[in-house]
PDB file of N, CA and C in Angstrom:
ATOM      1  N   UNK A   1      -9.616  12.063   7.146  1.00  0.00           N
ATOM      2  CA  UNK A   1      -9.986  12.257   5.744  1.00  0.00           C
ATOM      3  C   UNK A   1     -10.558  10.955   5.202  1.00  0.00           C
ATOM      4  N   UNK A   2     -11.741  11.003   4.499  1.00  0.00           N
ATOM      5  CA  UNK A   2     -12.422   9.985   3.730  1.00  0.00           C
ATOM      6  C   UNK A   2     -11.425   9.451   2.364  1.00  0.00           C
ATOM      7  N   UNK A   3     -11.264   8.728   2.702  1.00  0.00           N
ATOM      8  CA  UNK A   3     -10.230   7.431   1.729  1.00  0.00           C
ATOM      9  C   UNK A   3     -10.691   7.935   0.438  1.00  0.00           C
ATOM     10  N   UNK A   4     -12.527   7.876  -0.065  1.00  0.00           N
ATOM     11  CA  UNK A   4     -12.602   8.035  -1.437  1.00  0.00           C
ATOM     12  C   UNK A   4     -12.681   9.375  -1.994  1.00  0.00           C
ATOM     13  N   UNK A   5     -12.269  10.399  -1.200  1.00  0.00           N
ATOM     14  CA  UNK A   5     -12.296  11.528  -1.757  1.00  0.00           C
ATOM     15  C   UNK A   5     -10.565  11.913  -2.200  1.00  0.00           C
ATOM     16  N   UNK A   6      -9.544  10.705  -1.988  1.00  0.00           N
ATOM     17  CA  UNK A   6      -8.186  11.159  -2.360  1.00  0.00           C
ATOM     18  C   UNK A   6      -7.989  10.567  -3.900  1.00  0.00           C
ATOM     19  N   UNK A   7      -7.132  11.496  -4.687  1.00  0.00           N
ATOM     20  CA  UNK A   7      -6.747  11.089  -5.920  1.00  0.00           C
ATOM     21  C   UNK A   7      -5.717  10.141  -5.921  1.00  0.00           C
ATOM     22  N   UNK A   8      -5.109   9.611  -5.080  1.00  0.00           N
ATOM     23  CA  UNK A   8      -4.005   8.629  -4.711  1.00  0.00           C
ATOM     24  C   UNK A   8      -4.669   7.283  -4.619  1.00  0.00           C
ATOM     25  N   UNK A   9      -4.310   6.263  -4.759  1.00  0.00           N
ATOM     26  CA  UNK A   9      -4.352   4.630  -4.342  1.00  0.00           C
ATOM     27  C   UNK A   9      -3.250   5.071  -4.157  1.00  0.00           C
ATOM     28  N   UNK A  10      -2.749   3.354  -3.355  1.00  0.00           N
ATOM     29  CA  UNK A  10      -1.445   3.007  -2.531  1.00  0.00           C
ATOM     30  C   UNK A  10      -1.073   1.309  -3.130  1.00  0.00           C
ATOM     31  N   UNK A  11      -0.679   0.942  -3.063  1.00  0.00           N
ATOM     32  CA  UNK A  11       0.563  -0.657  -3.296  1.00  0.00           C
ATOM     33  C   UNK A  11       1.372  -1.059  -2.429  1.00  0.00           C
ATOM     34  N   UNK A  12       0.751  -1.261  -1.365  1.00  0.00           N
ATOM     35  CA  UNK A  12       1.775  -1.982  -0.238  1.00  0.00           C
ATOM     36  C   UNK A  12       2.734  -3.107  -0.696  1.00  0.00           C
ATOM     37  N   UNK A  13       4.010  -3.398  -1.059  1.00  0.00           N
ATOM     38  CA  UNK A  13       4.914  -3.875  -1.764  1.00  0.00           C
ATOM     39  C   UNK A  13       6.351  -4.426  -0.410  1.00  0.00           C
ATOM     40  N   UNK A  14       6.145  -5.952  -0.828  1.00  0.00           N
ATOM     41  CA  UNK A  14       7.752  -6.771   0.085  1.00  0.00           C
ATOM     42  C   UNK A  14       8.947  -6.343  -1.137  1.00  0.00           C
ATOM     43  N   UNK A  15       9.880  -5.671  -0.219  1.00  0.00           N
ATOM     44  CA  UNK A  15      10.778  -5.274  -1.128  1.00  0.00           C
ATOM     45  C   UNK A  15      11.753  -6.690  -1.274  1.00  0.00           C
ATOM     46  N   UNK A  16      11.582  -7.628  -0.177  1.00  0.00           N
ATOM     47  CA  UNK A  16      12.508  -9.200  -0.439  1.00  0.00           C
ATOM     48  C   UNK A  16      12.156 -10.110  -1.103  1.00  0.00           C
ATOM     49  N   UNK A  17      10.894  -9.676  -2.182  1.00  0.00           N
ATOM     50  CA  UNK A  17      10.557 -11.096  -2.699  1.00  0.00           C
ATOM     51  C   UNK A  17       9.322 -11.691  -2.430  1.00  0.00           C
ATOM     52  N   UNK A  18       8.379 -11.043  -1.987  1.00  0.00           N
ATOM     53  CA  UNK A  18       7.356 -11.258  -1.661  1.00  0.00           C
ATOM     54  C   UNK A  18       6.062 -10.933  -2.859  1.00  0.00           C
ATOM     55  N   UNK A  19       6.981  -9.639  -3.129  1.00  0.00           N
ATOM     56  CA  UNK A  19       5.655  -8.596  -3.992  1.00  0.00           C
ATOM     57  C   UNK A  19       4.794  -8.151  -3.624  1.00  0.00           C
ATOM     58  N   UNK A  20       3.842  -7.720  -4.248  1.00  0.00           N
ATOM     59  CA  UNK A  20       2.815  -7.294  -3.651  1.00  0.00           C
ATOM     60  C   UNK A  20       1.729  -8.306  -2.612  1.00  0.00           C
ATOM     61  N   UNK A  21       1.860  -7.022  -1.505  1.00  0.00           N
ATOM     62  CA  UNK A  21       1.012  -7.875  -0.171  1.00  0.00           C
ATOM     63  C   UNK A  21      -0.332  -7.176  -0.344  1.00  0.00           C
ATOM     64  N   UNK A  22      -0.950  -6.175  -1.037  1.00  0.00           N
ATOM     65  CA  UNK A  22      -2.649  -6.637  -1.505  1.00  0.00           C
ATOM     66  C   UNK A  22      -2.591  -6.091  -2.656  1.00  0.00           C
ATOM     67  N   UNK A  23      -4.151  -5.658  -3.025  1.00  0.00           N
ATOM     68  CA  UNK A  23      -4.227  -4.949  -4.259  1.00  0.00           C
ATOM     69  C   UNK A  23      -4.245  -3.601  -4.042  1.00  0.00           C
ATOM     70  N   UNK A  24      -3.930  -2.604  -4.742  1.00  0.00           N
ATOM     71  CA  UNK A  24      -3.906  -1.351  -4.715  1.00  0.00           C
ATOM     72  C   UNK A  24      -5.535  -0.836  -3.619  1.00  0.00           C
ATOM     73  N   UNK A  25      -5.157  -0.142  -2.828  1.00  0.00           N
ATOM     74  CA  UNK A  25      -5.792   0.611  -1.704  1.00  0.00           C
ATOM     75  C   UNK A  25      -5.989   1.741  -1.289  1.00  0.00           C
ATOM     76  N   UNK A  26      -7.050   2.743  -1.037  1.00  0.00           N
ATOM     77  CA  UNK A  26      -7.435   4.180  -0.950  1.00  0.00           C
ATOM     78  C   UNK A  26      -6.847   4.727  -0.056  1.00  0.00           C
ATOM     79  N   UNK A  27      -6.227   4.247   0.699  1.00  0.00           N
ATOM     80  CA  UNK A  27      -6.044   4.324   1.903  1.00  0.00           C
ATOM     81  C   UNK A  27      -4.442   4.437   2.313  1.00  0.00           C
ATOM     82  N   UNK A  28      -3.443   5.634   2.487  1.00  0.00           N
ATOM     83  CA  UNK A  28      -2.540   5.586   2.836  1.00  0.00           C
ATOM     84  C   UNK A  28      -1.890   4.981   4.056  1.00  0.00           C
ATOM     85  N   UNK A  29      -2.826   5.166   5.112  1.00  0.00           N
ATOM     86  CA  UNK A  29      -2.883   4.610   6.271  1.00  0.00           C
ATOM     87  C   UNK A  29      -2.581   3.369   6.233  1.00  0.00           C
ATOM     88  N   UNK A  30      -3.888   2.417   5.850  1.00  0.00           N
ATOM     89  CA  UNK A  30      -4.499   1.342   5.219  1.00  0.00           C
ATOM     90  C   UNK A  30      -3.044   0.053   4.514  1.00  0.00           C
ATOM     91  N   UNK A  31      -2.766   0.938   3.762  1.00  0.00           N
ATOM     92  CA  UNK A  31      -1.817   0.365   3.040  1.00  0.00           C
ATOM     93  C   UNK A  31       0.139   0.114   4.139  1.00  0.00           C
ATOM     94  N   UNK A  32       0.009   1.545   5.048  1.00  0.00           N
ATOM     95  CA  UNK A  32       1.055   1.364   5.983  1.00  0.00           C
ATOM     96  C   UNK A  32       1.090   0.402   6.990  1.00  0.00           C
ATOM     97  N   UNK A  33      -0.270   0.139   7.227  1.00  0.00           N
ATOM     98  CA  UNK A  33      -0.099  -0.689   8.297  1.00  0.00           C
ATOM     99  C   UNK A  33      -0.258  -2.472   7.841  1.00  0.00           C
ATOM    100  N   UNK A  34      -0.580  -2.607   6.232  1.00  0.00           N
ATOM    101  CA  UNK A  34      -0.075  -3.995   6.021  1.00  0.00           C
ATOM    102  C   UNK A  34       1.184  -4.531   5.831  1.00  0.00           C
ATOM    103  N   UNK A  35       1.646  -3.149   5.773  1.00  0.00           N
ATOM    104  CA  UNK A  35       3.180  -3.672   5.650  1.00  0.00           C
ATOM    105  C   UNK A  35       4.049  -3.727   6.591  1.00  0.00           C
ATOM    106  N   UNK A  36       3.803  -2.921   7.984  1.00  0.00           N
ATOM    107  CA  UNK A  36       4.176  -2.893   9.198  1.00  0.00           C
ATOM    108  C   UNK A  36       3.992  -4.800   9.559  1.00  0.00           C
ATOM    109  N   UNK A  37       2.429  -4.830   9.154  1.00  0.00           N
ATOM    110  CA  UNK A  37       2.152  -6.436   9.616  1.00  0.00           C
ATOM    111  C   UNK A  37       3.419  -7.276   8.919  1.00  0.00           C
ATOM    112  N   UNK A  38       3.758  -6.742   7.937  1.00  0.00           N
ATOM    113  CA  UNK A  38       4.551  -8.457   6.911  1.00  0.00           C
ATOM    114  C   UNK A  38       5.786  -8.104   7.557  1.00  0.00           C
ATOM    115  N   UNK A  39       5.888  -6.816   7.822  1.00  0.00           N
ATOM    116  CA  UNK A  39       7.649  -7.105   8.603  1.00  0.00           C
ATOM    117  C   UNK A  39       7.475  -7.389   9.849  1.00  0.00           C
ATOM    118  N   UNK A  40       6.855  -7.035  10.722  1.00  0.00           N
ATOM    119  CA  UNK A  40       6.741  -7.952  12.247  1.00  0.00           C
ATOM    120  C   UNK A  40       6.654  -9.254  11.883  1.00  0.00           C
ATOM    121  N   UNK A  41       5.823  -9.715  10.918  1.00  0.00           N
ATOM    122  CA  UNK A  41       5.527 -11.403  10.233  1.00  0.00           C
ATOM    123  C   UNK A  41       7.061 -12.139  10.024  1.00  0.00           C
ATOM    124  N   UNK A  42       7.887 -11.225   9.241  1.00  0.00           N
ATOM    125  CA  UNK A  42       8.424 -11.916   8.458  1.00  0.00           C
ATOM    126  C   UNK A  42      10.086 -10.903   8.134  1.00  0.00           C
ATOM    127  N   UNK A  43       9.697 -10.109   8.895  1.00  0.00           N
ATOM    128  CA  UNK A  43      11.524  -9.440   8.771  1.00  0.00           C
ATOM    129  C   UNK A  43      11.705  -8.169   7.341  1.00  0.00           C
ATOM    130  N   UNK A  44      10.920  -8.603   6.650  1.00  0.00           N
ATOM    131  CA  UNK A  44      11.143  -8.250   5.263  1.00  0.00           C
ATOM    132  C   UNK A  44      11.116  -6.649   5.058  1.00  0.00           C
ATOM    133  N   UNK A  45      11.627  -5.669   4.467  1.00  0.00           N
ATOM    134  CA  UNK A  45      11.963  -4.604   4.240  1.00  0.00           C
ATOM    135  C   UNK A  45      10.621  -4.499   2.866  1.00  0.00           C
ATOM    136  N   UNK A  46      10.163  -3.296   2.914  1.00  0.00           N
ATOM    137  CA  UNK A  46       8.606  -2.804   2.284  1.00  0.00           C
ATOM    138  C   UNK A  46       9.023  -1.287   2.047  1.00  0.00           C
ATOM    139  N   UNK A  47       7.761  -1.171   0.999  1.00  0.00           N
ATOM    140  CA  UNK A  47       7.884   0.014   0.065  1.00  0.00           C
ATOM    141  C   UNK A  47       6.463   0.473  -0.177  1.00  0.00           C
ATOM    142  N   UNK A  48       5.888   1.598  -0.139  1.00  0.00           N
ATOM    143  CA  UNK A  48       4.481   1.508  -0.363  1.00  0.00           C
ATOM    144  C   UNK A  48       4.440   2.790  -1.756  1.00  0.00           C
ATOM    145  N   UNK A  49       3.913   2.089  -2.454  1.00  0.00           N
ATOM    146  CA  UNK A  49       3.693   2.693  -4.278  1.00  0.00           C
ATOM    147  C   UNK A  49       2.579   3.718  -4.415  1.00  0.00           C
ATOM    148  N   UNK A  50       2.409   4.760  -4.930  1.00  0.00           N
ATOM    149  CA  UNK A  50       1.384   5.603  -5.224  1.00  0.00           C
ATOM    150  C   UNK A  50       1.022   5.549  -6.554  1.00  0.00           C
ATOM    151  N   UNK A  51      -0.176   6.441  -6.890  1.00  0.00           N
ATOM    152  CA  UNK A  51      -0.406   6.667  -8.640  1.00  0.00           C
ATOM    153  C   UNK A  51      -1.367   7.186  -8.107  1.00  0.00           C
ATOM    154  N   UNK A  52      -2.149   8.159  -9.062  1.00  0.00           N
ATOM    155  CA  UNK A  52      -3.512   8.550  -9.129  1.00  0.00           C
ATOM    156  C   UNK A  52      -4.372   7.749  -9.638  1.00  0.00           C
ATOM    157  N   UNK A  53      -5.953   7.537  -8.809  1.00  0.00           N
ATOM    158  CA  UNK A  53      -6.606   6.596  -9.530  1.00  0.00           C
ATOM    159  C   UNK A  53      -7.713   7.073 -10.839  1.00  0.00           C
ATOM    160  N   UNK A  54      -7.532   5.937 -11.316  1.00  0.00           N
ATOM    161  CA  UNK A  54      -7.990   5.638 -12.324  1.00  0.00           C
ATOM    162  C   UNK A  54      -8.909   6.842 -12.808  1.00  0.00           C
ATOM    163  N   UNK A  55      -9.845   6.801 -11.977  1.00  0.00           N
ATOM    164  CA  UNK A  55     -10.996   7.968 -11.853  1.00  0.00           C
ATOM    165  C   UNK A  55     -10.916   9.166 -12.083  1.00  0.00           C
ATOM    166  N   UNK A  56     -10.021   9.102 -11.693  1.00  0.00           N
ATOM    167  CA  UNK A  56      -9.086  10.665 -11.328  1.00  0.00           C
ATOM    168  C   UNK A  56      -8.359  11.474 -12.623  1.00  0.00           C
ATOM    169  N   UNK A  57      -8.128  10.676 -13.437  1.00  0.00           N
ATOM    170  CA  UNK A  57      -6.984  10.393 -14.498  1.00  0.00           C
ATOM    171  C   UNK A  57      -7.441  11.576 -15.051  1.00  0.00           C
TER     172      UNK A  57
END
């Protein structure tokens, strides 16, 4: 599925203190696998945030 045809963004989010690891992203996928990266990185336990975008509203 094409990223810009979903009504969702994503928020890949360090749940230890980190915060947010990018900016909101089309991409569910996208967004899972930066956070896979920060815990192999760094141990840290992650959360990934939804909303409808903006566009969409």
């Amino acid at each position: 599925m094409d990223a810009d045809y979903t009504d969702y963004e994503y928020l890949p989010e360090c749940k230890d203190g980190c915060g947010a690891l990018h900016d909101w992203m089309p991409s569910n996928e996208a967004a899972h696998a930066v956070c896979h990266n920060h815990e192999k990185q760094t141990g840290h336990t992650w959360r990934v945030q939804q909303r409808m975008r903006e566009d969409r509203r």
